[in-house]
N, C-alpha and C. Protein backbone atom coordinates (compact mmCIF):
# COMPACT_ATOMS: atom_id res chain seq x y z
N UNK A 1 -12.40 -43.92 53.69
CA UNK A 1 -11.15 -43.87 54.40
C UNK A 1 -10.19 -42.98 53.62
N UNK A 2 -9.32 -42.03 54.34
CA UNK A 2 -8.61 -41.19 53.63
C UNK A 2 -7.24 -41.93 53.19
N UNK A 3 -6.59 -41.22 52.17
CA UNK A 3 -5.32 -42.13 51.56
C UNK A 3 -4.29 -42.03 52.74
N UNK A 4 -3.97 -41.44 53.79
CA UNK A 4 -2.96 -41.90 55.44
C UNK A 4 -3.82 -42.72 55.80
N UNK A 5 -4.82 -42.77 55.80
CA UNK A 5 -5.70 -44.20 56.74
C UNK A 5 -5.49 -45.54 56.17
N UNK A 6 -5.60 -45.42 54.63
CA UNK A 6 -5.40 -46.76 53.77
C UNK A 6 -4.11 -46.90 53.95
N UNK A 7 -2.88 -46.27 54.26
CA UNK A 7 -1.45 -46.55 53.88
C UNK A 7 -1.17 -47.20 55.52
N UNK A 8 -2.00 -46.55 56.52
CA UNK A 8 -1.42 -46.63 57.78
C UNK A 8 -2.12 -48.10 58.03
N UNK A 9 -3.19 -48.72 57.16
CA UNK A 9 -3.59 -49.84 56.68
C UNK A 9 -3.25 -50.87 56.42
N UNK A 10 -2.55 -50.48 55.36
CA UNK A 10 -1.49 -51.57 54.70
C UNK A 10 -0.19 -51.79 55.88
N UNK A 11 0.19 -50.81 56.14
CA UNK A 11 1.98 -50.73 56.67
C UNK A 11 1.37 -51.48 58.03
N UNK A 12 -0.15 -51.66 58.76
CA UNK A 12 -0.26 -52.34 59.72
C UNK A 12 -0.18 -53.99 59.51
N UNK A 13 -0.68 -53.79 58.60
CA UNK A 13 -1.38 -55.20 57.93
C UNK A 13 0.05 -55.95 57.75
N UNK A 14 1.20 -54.81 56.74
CA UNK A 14 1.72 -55.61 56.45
C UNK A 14 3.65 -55.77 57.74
N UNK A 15 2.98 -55.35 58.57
CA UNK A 15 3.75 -55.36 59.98
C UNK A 15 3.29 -56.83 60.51
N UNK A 16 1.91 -56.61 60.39
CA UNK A 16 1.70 -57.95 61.10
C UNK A 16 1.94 -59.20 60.32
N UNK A 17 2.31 -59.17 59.23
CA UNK A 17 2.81 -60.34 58.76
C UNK A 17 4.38 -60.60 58.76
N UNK A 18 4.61 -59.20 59.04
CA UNK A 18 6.67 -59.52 59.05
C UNK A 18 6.60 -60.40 60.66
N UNK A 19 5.81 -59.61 61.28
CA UNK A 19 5.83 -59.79 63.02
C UNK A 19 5.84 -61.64 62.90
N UNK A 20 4.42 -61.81 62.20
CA UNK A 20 4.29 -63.74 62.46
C UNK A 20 4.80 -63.89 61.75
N UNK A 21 5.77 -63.53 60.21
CA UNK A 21 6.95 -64.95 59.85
C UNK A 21 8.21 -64.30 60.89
N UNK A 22 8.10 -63.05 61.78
CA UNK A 22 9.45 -63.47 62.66
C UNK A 22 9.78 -64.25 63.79
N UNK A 23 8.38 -64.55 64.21
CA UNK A 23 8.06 -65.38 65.66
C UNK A 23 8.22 -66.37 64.86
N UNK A 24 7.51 -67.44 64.05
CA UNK A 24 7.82 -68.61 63.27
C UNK A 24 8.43 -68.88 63.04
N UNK A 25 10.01 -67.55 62.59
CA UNK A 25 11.53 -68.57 62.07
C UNK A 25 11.98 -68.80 63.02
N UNK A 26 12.65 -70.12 62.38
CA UNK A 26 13.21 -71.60 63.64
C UNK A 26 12.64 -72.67 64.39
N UNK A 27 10.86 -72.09 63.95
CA UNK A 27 10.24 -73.14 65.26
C UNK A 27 9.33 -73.62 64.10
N UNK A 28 9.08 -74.98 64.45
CA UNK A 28 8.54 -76.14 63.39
C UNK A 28 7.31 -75.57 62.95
N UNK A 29 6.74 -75.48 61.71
CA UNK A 29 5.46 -75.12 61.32
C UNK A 29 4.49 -76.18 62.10
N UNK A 30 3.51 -75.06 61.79
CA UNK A 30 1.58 -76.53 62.22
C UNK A 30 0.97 -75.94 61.38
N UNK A 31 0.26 -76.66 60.70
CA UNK A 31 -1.01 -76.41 59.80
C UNK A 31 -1.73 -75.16 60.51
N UNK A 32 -1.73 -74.76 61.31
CA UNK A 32 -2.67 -73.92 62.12
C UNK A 32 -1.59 -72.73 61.85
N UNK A 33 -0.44 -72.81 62.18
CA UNK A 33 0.80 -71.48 62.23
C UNK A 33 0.49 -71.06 60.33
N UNK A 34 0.71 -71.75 59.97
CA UNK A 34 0.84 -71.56 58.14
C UNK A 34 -0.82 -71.21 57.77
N UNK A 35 -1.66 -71.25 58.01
CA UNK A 35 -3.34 -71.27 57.79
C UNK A 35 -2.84 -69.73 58.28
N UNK A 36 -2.49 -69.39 59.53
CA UNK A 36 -2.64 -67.81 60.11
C UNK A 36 -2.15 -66.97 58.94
N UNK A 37 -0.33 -67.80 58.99
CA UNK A 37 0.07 -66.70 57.72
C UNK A 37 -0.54 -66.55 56.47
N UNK A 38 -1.18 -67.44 56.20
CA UNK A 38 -1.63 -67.73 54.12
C UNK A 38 -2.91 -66.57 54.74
N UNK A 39 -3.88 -66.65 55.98
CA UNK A 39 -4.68 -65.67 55.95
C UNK A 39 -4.51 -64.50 56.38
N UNK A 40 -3.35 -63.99 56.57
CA UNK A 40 -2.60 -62.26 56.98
C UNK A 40 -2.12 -61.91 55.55
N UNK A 41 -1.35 -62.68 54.83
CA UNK A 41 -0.81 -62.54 53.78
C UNK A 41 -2.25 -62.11 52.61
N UNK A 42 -2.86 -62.80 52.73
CA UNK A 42 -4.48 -62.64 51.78
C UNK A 42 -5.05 -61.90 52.18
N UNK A 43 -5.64 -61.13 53.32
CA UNK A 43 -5.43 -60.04 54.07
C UNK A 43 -4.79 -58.73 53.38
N UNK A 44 -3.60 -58.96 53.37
CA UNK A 44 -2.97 -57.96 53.20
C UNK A 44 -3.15 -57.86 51.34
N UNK A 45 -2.98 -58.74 50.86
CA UNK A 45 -2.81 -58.91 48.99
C UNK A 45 -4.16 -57.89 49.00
N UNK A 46 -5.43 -58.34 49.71
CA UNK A 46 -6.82 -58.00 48.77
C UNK A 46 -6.59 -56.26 49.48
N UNK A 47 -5.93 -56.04 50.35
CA UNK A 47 -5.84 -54.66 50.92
C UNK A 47 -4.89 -53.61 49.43
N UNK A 48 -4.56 -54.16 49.43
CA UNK A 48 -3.29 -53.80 48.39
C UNK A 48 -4.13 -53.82 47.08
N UNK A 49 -4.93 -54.75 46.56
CA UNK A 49 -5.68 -54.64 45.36
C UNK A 49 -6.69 -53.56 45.79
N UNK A 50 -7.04 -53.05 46.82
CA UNK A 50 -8.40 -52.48 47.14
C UNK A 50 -7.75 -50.84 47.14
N UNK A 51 -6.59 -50.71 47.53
CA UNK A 51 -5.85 -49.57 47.20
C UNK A 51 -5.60 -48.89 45.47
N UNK A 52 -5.32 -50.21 45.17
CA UNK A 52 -4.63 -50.00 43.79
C UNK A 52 -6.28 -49.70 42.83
N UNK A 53 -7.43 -50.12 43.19
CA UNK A 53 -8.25 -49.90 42.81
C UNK A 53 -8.80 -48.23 42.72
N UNK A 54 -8.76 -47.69 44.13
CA UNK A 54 -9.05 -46.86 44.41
C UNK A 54 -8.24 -46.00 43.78
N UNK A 55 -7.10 -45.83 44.04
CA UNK A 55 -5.82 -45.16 43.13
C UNK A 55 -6.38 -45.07 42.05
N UNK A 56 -6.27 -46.00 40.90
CA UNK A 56 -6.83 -45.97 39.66
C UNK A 56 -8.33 -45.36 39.42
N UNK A 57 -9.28 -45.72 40.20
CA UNK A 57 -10.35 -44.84 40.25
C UNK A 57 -10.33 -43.17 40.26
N UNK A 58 -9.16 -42.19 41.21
CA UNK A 58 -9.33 -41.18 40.90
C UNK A 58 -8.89 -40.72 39.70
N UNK A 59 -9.29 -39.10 39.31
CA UNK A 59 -9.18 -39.12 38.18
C UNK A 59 -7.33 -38.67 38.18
N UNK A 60 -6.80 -39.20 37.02
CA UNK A 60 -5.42 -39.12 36.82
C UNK A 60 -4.72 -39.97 37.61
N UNK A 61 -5.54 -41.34 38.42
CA UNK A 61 -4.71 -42.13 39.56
C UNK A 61 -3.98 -43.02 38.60
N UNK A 62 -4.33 -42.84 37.30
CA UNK A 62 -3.62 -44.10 36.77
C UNK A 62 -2.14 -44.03 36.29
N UNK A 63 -1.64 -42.32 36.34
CA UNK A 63 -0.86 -41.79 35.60
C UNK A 63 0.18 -41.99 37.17
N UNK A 64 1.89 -42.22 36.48
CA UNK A 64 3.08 -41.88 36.90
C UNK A 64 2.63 -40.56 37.49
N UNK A 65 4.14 -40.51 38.82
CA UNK A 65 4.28 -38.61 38.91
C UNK A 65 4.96 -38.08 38.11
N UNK A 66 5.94 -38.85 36.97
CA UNK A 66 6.41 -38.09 35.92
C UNK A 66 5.20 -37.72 35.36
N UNK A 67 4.21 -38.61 34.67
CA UNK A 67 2.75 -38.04 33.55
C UNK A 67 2.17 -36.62 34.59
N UNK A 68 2.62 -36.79 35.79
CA UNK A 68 1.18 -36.23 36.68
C UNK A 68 1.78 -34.57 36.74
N UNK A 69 3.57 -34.37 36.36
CA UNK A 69 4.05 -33.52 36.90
C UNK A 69 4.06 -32.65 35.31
N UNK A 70 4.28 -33.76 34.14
CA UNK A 70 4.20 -33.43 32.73
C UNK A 70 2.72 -32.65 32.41
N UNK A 71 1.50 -33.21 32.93
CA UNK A 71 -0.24 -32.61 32.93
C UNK A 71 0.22 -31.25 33.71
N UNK A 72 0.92 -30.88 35.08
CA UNK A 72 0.63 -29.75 35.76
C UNK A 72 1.26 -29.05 34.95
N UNK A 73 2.33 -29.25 34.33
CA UNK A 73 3.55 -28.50 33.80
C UNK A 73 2.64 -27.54 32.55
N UNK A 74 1.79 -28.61 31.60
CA UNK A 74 0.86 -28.35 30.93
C UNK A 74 -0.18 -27.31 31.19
N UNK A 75 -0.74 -27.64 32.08
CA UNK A 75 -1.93 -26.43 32.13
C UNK A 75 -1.30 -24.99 32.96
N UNK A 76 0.09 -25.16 33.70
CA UNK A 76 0.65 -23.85 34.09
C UNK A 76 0.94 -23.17 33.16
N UNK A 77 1.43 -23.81 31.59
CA UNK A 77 1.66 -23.38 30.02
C UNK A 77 0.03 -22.56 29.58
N UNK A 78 -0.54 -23.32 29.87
CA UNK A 78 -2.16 -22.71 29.04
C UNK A 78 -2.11 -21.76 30.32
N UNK A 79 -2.27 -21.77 31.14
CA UNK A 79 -2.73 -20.67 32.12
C UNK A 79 -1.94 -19.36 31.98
N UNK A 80 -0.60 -19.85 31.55
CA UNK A 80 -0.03 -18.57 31.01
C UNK A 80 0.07 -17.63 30.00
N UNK A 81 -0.66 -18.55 28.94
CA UNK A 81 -0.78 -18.44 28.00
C UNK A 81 -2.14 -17.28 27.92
N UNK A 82 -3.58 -18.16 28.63
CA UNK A 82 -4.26 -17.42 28.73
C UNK A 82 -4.33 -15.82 29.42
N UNK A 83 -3.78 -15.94 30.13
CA UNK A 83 -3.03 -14.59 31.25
C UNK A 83 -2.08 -13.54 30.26
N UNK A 84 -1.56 -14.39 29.54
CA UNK A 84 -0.54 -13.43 28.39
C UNK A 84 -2.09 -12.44 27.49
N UNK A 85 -3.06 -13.50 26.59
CA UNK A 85 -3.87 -13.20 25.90
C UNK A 85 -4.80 -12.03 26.86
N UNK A 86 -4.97 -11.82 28.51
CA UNK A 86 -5.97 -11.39 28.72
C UNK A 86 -5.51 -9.91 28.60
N UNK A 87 -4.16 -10.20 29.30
CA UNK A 87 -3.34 -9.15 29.25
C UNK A 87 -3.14 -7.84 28.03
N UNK A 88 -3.01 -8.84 26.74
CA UNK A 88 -3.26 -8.60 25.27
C UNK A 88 -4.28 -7.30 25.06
N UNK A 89 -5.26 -8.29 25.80
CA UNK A 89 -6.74 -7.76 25.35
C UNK A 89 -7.20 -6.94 25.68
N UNK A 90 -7.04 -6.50 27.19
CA UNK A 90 -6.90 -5.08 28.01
C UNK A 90 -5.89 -4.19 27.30
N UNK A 91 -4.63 -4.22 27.09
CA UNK A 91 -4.13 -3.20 26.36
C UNK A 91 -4.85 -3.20 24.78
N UNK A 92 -5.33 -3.45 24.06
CA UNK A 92 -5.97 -2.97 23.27
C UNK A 92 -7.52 -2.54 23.28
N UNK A 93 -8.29 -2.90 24.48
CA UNK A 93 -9.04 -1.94 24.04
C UNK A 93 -9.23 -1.28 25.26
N UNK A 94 -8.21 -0.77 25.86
CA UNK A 94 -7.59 0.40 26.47
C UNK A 94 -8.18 0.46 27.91
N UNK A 95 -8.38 -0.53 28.78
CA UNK A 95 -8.78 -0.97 30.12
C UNK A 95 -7.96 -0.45 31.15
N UNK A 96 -7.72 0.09 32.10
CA UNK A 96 -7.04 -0.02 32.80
C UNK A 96 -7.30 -1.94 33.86
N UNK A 97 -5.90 -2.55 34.01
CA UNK A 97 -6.38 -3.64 35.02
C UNK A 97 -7.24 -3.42 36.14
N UNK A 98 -8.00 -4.26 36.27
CA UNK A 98 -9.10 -4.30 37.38
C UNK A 98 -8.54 -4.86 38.83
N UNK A 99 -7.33 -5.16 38.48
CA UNK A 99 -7.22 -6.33 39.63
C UNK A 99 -6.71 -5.44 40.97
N UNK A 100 -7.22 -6.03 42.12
CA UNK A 100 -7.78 -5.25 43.27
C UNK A 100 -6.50 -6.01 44.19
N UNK A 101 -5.52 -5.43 44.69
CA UNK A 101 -4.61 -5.71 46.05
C UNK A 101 -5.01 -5.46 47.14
N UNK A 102 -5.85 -7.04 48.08
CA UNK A 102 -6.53 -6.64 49.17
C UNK A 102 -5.44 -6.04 50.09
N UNK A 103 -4.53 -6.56 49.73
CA UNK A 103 -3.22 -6.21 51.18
C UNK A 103 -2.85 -4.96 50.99
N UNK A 104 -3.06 -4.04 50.15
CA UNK A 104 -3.00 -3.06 50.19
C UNK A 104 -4.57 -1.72 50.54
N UNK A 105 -5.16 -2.39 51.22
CA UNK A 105 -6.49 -2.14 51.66
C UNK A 105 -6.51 -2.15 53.12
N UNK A 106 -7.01 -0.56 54.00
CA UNK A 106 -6.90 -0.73 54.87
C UNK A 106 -8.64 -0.47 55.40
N UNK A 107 -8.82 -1.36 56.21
CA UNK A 107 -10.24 -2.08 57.01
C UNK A 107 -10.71 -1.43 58.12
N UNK A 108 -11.26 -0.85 58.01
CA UNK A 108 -12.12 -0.05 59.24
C UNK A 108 -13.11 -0.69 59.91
N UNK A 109 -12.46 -1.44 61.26
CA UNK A 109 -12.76 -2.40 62.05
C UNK A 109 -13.87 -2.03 62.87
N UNK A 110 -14.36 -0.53 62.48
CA UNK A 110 -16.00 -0.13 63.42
C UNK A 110 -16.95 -0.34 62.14
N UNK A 111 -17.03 -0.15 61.23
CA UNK A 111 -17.62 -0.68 60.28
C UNK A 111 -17.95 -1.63 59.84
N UNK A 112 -17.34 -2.57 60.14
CA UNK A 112 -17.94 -4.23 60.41
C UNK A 112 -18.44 -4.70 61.32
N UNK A 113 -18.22 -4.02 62.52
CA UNK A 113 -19.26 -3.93 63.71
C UNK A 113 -20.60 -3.74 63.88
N UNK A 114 -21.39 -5.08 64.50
CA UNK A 114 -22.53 -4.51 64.57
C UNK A 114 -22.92 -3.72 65.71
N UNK A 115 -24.07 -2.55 65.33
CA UNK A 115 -24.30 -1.68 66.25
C UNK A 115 -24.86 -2.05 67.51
N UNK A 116 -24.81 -1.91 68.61
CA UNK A 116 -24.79 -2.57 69.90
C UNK A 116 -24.02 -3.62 70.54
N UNK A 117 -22.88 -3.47 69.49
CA UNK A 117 -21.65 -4.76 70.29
C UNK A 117 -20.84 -4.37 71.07
């Protein structure tokens, strides 16, 4: 199940329990009315543990979005870092950059054509 399916999950689950304690306030409990709620409510708890599981299962689910934004912040540092060094390394041993601007590439649309189309 995707993480909108599990949330749209819970927020059902836990609709349907606002829904039956709002029909219930004012009108006398029955063992049968309170049995429904204790089993929507348990319902909903093991839904919520089964989330929080999953969460924690991916990798980095266990981390804050402060930790999660502090890790991206991190490797945009090394990535620049490395990009500085490659950069380095081409001007010394005298490369011209390789790097290719498709958008500046114009496509000759009979040439990708196959013959008899």
């Amino acid at each position: 199940m995707t993480s909108t399916g599990v949330f749209e999950s819970l927020v059902g689950k836990f609709a349907s329990v606002v829904e039956l304690i709002y029909t219930q306030y004012g009108v006398p409990s029955t063992p049968q009315s309170r049995q429904e709620l204790l089993k929507k409510i348990n319902d909903f708890k093991e839904d919520v543990a089964r989330a929080q599981e999953s969460a924690h299962a991916l990798h980095g689910g266990h981390l804050t979005a402060a930790e999660q934004d502090d890790v991206l912040s991190m490797l945009g540092d090394i990535k620049e870092q490395k990009r500085k060094a490659l950069d380095s390394l081409l001007t010394r041993i005298d490369l011209p950059p390789t790097v290719v601007h498709t958008s500046d590439m114009e496509i000759d649309s009979t040439a990708s054509t196959p013959v008899g189309s």
